[in-house]
N, C-alpha and C. Protein backbone atom coordinates (compact mmCIF):
# COMPACT_ATOMS: atom_id res chain seq x y z
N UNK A 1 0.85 -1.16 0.00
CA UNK A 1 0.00 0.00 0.00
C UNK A 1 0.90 1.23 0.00
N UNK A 2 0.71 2.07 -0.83
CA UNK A 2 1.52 3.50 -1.26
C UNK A 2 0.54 4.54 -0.04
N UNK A 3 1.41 4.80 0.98
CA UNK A 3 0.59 5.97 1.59
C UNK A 3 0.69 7.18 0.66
N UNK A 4 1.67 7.81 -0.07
CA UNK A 4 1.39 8.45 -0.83
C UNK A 4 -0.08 9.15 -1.85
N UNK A 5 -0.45 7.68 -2.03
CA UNK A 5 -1.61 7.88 -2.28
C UNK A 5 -2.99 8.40 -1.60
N UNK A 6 -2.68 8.35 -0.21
CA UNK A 6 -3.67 8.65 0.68
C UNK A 6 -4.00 10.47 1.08
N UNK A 7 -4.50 10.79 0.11
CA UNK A 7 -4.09 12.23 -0.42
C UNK A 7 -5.62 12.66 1.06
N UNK A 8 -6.00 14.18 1.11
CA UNK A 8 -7.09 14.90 1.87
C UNK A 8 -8.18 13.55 1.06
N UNK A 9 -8.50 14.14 -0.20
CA UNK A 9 -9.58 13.37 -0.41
C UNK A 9 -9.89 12.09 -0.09
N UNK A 10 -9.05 10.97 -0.44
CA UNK A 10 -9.36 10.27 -0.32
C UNK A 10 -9.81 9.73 1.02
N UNK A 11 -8.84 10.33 2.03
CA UNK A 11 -9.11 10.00 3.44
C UNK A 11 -10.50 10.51 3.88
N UNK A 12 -10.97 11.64 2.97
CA UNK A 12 -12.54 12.18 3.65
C UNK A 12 -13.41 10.96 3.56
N UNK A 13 -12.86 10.92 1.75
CA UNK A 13 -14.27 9.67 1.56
C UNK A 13 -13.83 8.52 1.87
N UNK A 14 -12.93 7.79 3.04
CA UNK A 14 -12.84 6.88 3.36
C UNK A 14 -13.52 7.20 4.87
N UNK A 15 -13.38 8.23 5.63
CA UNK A 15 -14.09 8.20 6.95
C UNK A 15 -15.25 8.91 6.58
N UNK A 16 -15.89 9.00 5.56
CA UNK A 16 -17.60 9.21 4.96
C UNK A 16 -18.13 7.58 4.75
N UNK A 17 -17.04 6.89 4.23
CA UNK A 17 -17.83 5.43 4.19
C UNK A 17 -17.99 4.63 5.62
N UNK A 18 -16.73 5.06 5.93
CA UNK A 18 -16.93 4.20 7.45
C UNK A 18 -18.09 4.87 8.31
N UNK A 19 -18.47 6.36 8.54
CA UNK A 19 -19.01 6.91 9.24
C UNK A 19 -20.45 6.51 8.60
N UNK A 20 -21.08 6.27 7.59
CA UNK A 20 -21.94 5.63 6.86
C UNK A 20 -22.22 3.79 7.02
N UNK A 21 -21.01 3.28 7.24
CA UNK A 21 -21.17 2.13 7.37
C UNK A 21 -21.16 1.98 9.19
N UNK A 22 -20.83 2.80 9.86
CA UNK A 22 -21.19 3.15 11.30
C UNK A 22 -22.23 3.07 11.43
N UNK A 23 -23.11 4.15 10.80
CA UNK A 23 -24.62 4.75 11.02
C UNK A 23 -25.36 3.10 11.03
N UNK A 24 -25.06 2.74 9.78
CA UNK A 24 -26.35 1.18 9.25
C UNK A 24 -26.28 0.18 10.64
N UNK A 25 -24.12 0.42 10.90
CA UNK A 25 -24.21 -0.71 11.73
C UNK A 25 -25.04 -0.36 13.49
N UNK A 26 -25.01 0.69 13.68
CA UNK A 26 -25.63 0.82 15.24
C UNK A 26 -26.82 1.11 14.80
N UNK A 27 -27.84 1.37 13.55
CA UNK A 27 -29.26 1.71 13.68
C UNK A 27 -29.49 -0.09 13.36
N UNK A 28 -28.81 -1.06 12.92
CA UNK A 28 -29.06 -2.42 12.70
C UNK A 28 -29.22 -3.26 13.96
N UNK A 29 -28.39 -2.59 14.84
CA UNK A 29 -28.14 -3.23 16.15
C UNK A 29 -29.37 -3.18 17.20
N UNK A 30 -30.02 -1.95 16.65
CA UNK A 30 -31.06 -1.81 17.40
C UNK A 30 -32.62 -2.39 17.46
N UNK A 31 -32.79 -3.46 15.88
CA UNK A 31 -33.58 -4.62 15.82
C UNK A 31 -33.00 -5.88 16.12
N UNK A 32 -34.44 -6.55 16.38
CA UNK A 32 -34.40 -7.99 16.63
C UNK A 32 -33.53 -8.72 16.02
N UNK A 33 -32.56 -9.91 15.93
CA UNK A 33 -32.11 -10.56 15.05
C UNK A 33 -32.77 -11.50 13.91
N UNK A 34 -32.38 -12.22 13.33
CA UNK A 34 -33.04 -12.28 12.04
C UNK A 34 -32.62 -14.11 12.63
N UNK A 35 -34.04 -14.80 12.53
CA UNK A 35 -34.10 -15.75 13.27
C UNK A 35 -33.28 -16.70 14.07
N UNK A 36 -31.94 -16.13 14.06
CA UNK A 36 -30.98 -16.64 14.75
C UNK A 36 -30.12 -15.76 15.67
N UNK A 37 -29.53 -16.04 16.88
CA UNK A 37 -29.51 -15.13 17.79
C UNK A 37 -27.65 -14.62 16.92
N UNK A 38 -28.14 -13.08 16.94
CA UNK A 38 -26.97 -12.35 16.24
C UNK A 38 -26.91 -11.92 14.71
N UNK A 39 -27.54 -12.54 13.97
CA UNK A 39 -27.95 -12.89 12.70
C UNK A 39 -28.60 -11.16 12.31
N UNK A 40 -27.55 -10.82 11.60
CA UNK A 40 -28.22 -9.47 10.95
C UNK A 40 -28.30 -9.15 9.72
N UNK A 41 -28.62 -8.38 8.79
CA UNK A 41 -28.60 -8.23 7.48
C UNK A 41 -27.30 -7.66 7.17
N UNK A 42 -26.69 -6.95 7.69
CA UNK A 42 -25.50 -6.43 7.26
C UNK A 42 -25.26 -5.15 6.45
N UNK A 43 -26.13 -4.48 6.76
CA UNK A 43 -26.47 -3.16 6.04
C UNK A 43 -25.25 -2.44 5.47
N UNK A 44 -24.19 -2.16 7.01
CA UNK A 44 -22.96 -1.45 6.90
C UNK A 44 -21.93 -2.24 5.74
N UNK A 45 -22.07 -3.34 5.43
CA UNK A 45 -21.22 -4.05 4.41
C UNK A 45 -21.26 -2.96 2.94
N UNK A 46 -22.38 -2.97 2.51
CA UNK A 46 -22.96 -1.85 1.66
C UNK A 46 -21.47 -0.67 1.54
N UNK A 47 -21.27 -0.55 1.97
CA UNK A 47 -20.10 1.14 2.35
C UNK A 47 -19.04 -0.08 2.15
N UNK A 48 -18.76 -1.09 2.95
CA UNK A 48 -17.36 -1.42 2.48
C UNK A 48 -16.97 -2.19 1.22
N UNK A 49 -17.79 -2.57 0.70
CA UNK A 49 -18.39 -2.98 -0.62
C UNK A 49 -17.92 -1.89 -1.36
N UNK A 50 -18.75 -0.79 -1.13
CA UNK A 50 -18.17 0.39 -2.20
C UNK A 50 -17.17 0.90 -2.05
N UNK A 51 -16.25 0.72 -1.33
CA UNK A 51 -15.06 1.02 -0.72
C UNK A 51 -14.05 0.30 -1.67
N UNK A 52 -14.62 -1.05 -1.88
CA UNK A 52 -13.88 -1.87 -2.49
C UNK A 52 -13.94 -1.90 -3.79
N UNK A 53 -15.31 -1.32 -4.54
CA UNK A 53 -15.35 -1.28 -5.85
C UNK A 53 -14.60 0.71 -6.29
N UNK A 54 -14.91 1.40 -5.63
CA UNK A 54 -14.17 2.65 -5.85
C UNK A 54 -12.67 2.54 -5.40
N UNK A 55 -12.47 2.01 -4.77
CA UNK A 55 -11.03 2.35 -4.44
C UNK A 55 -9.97 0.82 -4.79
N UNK A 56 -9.45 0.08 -3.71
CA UNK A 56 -9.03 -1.27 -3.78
C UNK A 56 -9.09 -1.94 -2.56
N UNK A 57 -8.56 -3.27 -2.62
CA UNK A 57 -9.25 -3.83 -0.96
C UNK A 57 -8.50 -3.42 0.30
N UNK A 58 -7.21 -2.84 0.07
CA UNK A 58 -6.39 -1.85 1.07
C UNK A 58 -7.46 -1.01 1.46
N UNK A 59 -8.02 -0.24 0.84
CA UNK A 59 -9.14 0.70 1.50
C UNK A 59 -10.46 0.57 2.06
N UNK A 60 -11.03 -0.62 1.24
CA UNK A 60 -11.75 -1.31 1.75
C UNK A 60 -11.85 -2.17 3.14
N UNK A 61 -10.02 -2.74 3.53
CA UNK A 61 -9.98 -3.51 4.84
C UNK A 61 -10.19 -1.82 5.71
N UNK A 62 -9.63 -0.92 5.33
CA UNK A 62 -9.42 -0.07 6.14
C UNK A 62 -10.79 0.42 6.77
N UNK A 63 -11.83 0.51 5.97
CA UNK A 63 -13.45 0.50 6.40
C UNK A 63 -14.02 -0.45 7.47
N UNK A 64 -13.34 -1.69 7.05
CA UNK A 64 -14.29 -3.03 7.53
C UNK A 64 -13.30 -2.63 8.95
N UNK A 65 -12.22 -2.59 9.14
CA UNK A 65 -11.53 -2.72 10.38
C UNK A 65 -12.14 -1.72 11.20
N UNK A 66 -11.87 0.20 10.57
CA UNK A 66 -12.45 1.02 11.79
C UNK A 66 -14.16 0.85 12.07
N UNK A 67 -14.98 0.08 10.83
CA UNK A 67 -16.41 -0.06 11.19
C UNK A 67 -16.58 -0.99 12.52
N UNK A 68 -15.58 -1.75 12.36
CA UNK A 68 -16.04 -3.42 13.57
C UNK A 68 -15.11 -2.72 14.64
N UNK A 69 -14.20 -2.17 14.72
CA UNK A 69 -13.61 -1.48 16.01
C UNK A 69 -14.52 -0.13 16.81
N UNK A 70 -14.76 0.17 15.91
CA UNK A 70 -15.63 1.67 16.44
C UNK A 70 -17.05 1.04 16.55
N UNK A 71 -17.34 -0.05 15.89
CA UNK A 71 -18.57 -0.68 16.43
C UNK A 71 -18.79 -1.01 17.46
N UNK A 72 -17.82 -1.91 18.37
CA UNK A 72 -17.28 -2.57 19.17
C UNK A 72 -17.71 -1.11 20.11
N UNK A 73 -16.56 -0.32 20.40
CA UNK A 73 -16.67 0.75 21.53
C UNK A 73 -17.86 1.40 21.60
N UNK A 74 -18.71 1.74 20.31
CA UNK A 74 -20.07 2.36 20.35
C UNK A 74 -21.12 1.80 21.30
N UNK A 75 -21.19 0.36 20.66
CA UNK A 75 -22.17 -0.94 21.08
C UNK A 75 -21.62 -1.39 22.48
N UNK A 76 -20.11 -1.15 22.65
CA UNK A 76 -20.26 -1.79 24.38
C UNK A 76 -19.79 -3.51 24.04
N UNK A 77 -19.68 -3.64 23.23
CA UNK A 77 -19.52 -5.29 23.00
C UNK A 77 -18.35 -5.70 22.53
N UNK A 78 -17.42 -5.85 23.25
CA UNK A 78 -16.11 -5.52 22.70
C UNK A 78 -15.74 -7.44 22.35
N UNK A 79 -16.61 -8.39 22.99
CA UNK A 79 -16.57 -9.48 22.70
C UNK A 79 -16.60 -9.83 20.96
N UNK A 80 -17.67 -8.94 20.29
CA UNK A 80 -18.21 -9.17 19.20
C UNK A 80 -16.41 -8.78 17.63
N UNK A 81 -15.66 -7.92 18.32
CA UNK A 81 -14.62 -7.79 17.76
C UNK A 81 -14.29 -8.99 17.31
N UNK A 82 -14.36 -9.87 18.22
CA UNK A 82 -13.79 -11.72 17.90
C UNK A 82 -14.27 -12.04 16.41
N UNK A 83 -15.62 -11.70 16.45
CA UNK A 83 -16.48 -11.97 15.48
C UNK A 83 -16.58 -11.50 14.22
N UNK A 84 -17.22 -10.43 14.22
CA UNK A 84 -17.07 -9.12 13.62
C UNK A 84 -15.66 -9.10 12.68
N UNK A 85 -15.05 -8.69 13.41
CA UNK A 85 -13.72 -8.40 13.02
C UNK A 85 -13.02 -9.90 12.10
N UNK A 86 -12.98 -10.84 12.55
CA UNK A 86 -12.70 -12.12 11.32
C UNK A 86 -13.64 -12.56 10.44
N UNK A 87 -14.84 -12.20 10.84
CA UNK A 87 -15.75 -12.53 9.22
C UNK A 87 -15.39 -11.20 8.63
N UNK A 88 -15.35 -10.24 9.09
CA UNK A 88 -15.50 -9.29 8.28
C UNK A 88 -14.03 -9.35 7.26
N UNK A 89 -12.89 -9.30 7.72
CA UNK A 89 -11.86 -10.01 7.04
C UNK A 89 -11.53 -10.83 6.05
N UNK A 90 -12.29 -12.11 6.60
CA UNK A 90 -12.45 -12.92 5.28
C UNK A 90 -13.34 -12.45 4.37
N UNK A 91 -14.77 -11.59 4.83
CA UNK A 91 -15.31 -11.68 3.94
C UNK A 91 -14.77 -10.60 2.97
N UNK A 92 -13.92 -9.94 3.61
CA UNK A 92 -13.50 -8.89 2.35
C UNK A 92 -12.31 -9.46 1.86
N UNK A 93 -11.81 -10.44 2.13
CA UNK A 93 -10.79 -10.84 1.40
C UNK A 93 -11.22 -11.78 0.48
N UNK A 94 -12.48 -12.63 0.97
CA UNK A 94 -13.17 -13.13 -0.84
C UNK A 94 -13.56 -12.19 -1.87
N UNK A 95 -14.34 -11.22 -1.18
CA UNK A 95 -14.77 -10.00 -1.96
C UNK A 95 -13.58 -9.55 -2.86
N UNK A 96 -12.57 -9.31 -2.79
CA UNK A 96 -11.33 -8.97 -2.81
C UNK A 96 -11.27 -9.41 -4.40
N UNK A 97 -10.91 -10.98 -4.11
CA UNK A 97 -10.59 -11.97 -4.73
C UNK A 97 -11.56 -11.95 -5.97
N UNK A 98 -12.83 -12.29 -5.51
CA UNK A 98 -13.75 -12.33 -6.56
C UNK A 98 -13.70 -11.08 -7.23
N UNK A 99 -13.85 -9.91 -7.24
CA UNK A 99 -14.72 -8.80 -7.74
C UNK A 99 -12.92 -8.48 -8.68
N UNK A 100 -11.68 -8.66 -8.09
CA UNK A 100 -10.88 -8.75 -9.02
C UNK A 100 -10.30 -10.01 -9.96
N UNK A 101 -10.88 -10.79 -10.01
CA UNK A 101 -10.40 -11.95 -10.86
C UNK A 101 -11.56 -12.38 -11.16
N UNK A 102 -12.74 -12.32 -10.68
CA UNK A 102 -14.10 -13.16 -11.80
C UNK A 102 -14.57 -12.07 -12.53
N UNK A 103 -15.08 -11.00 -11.17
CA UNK A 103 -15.82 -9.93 -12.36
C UNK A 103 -15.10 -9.36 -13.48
N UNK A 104 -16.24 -8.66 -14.33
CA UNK A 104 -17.18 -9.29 -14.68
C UNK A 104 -18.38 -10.19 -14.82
N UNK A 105 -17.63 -11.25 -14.79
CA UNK A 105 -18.52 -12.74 -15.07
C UNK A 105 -19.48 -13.21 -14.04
N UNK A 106 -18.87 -12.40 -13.18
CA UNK A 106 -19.95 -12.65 -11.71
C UNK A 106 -20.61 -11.06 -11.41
N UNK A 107 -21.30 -10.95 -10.91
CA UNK A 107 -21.84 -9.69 -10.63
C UNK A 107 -21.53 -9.37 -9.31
N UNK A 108 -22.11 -7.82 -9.18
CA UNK A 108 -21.17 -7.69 -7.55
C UNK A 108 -22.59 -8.31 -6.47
N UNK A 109 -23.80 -8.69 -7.10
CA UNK A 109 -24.54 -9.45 -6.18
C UNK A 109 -23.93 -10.60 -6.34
N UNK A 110 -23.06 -10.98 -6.55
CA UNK A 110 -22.62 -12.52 -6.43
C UNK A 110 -21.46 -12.49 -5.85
N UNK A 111 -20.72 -11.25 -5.47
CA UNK A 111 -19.47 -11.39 -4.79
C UNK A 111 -20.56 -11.35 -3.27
N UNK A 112 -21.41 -10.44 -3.53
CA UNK A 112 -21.91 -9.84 -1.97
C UNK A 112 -22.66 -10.83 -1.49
N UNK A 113 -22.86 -12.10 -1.98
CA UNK A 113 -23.19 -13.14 -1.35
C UNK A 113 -22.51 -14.19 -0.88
N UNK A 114 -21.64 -14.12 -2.02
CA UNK A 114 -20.34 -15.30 -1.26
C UNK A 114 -19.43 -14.37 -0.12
N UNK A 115 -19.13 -13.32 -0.11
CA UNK A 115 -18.56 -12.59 1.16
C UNK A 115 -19.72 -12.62 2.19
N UNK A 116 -21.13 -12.85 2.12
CA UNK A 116 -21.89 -12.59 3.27
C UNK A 116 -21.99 -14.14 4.06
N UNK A 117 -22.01 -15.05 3.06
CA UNK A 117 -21.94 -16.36 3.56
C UNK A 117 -20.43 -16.73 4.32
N UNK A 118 -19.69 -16.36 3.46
CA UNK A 118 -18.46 -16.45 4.11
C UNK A 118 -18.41 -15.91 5.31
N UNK A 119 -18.57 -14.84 5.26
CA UNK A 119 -18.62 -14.28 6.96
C UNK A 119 -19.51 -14.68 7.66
N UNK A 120 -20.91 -15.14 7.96
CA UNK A 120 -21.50 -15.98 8.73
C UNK A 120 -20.63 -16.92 9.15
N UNK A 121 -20.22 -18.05 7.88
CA UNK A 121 -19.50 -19.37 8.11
C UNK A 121 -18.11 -18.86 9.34
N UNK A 122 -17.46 -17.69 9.05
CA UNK A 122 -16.44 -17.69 9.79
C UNK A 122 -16.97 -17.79 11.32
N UNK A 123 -18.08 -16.97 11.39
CA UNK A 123 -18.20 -15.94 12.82
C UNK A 123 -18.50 -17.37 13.56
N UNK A 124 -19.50 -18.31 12.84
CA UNK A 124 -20.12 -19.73 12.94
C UNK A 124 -18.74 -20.58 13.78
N UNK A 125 -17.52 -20.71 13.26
CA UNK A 125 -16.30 -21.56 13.10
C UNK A 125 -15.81 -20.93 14.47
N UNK A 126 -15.87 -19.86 14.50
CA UNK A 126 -15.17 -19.29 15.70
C UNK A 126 -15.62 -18.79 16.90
N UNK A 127 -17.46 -18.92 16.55
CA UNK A 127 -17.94 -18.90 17.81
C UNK A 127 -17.77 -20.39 18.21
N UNK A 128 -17.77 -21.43 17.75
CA UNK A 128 -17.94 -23.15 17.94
C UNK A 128 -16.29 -22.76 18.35
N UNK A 129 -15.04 -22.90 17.98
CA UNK A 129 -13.87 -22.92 18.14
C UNK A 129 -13.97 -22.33 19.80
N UNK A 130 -14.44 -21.23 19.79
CA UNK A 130 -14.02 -20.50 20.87
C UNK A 130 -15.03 -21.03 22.28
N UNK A 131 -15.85 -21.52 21.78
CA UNK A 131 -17.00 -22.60 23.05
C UNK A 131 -16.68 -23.98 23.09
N UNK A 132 -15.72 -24.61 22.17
CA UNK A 132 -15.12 -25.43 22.76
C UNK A 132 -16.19 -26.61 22.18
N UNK A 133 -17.31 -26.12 21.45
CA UNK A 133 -18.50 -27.54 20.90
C UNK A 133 -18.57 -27.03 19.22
N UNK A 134 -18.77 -28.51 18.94
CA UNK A 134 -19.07 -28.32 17.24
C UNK A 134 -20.71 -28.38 17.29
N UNK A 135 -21.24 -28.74 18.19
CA UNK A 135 -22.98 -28.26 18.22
C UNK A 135 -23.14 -27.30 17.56
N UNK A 136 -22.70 -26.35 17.57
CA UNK A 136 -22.96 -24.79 16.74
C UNK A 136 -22.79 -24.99 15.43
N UNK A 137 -22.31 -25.74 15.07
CA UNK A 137 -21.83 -26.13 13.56
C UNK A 137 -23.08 -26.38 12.91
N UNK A 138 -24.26 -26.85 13.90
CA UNK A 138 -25.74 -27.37 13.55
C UNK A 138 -26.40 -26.32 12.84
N UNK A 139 -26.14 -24.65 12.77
CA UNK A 139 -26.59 -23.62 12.66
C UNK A 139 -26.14 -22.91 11.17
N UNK A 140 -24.69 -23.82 10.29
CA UNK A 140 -24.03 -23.82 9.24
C UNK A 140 -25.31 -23.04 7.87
N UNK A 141 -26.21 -24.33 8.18
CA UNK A 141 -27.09 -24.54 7.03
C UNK A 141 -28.21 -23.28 6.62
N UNK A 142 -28.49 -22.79 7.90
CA UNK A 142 -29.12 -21.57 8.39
C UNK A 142 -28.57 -20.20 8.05
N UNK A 143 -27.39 -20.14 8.63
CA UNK A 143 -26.39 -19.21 8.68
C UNK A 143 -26.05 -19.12 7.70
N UNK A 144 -26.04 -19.59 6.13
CA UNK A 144 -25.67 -19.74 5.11
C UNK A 144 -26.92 -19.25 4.04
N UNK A 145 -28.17 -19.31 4.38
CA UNK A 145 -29.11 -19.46 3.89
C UNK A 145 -29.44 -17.99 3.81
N UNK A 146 -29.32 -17.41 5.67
CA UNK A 146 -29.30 -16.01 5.76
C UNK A 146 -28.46 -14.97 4.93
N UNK A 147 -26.88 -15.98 4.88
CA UNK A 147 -26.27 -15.13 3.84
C UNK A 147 -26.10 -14.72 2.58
N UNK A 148 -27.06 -15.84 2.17
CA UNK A 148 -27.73 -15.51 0.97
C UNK A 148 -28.20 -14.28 0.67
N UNK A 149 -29.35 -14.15 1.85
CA UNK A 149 -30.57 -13.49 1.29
C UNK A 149 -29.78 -12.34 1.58
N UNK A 150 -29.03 -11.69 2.81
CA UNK A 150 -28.19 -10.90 3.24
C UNK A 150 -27.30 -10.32 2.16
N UNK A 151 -26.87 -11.44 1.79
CA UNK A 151 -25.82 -10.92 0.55
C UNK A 151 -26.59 -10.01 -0.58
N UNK A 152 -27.61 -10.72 -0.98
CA UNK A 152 -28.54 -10.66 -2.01
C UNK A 152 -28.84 -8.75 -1.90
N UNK A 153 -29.42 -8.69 -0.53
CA UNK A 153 -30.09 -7.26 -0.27
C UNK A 153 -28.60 -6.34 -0.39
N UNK A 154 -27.72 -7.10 0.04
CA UNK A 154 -26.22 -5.95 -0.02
C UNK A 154 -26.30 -5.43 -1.00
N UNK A 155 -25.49 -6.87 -2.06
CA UNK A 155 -25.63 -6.56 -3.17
C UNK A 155 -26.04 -5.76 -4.26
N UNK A 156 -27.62 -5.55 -4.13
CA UNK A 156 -28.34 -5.39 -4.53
C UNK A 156 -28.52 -4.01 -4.83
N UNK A 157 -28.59 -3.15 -3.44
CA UNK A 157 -28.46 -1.77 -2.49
C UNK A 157 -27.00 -1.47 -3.39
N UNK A 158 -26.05 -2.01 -3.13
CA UNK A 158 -24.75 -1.76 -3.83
C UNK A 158 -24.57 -1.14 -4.95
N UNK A 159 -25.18 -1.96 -5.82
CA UNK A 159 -25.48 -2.36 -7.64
C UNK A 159 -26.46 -0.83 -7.39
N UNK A 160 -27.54 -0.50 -6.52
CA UNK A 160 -28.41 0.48 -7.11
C UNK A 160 -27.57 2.00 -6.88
N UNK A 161 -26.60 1.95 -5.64
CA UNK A 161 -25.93 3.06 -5.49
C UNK A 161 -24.91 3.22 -6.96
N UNK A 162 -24.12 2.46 -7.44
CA UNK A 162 -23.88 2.55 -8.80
C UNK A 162 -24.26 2.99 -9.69
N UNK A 163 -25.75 2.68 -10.16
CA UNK A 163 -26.16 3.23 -11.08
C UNK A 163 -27.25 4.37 -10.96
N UNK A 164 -27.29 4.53 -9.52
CA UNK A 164 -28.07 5.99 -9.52
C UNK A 164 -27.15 6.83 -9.27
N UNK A 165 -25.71 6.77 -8.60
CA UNK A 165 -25.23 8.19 -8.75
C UNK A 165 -24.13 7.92 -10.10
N UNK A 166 -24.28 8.96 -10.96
CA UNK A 166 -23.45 9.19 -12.01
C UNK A 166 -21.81 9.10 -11.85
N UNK A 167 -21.30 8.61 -12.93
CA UNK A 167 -20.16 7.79 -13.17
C UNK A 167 -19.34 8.97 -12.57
N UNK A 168 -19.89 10.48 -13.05
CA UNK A 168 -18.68 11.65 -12.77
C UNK A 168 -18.34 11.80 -11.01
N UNK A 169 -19.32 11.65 -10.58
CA UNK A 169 -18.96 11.38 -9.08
C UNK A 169 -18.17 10.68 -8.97
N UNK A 170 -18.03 9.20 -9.07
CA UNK A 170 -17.02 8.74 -8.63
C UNK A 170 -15.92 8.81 -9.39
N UNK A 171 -15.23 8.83 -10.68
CA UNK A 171 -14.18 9.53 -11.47
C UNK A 171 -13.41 10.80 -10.19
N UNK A 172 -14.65 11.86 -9.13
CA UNK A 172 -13.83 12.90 -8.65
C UNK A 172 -13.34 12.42 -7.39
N UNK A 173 -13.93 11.04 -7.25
CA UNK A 173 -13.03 10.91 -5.89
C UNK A 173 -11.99 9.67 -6.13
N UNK A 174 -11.79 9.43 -7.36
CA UNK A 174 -10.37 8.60 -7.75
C UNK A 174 -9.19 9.41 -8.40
N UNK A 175 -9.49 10.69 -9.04
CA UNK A 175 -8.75 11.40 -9.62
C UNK A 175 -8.37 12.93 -8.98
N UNK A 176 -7.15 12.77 -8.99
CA UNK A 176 -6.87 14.65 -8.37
C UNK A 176 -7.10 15.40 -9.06
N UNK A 177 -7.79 16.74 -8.83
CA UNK A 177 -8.22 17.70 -9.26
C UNK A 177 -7.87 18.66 -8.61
């Protein structure tokens, strides 16, 4: 990573995405879970997603990290870092992977589902790892199912921020002017 590159701008609109992917994640926190205890849609992914398609996944980890850290101190749940913080990882490091070597061929609702499943599966692996039972492992099939649909709505939300704000917007926050 070239800090060089990390010019005024870019750093605004990197703590505009996080501070955006902040907002989704503590107004998300404040409903019920989604039939499994913890189980959320993942709203704030949305921002690091675009993080990752405007910029590269250096900037993108840099979102997912201060979102799940500053989540953590906001929310009081500093346990959930465990969590949080390694799905969110992997899942941006499939994201990563996919959206630079398939897409095209895949759409970014199809990265934002295999990164949403992926990160369930992790949080899944390491809540069971860290309790010491593979019982939790029972919850795989579920947790996967959610990340579907999870991914799906990311995705989706993603793909529409794309094509409703015009290409020249984002051109001014990749290029110095």
């Amino acid at each position: 990573m070239n800090f060089k590159e990390f010019n005024a701008k870019k750093i605004a609109v990197l703590a505009l995405l996080t501070g955006l992917s902040l907002i989704a994640f503590l107004i998300e926190s404040l409903f019920p879970p989604m039939i499994i205890p913890g189980a959320k849609p993942g709203f704030a992914n949305i921002f690091s997603l675009a993080a990752l398609i405007i910029f590269s996944p250096a900037e993108a980890f840099i979102v997912v990290a201060a979102r799940t850290l500053l989540g953590a101190l906001f929310a009081g749940n500093f346990s959930a870092i465990m969590y949080s913080f390694t799905g969110g990882i992997v899942a941006m490091t499939v994201s990563s992977l996919l959206l630079y070597v398939a897409h095209p061929k895949i759409s970014v609702m199809a990265v934002s589902v295999a990164a949403a499943v992926s990160h369930n599966i992790t949080q899944n692996l390491v809540f069971a790892f860290l309790n010491g039972s593979l019982l939790y492992l029972a919850e795989l099939p579920y947790l996967t199912l959610l990340g579907v649909i999870a991914g799906a709505i990311v995705g989706c939300a993603t793909m529409l921020i794309f094509k409703g704000v015009p290409e020249s917007a984002f051109e001014k926050l990749l290029y110095k002017n």
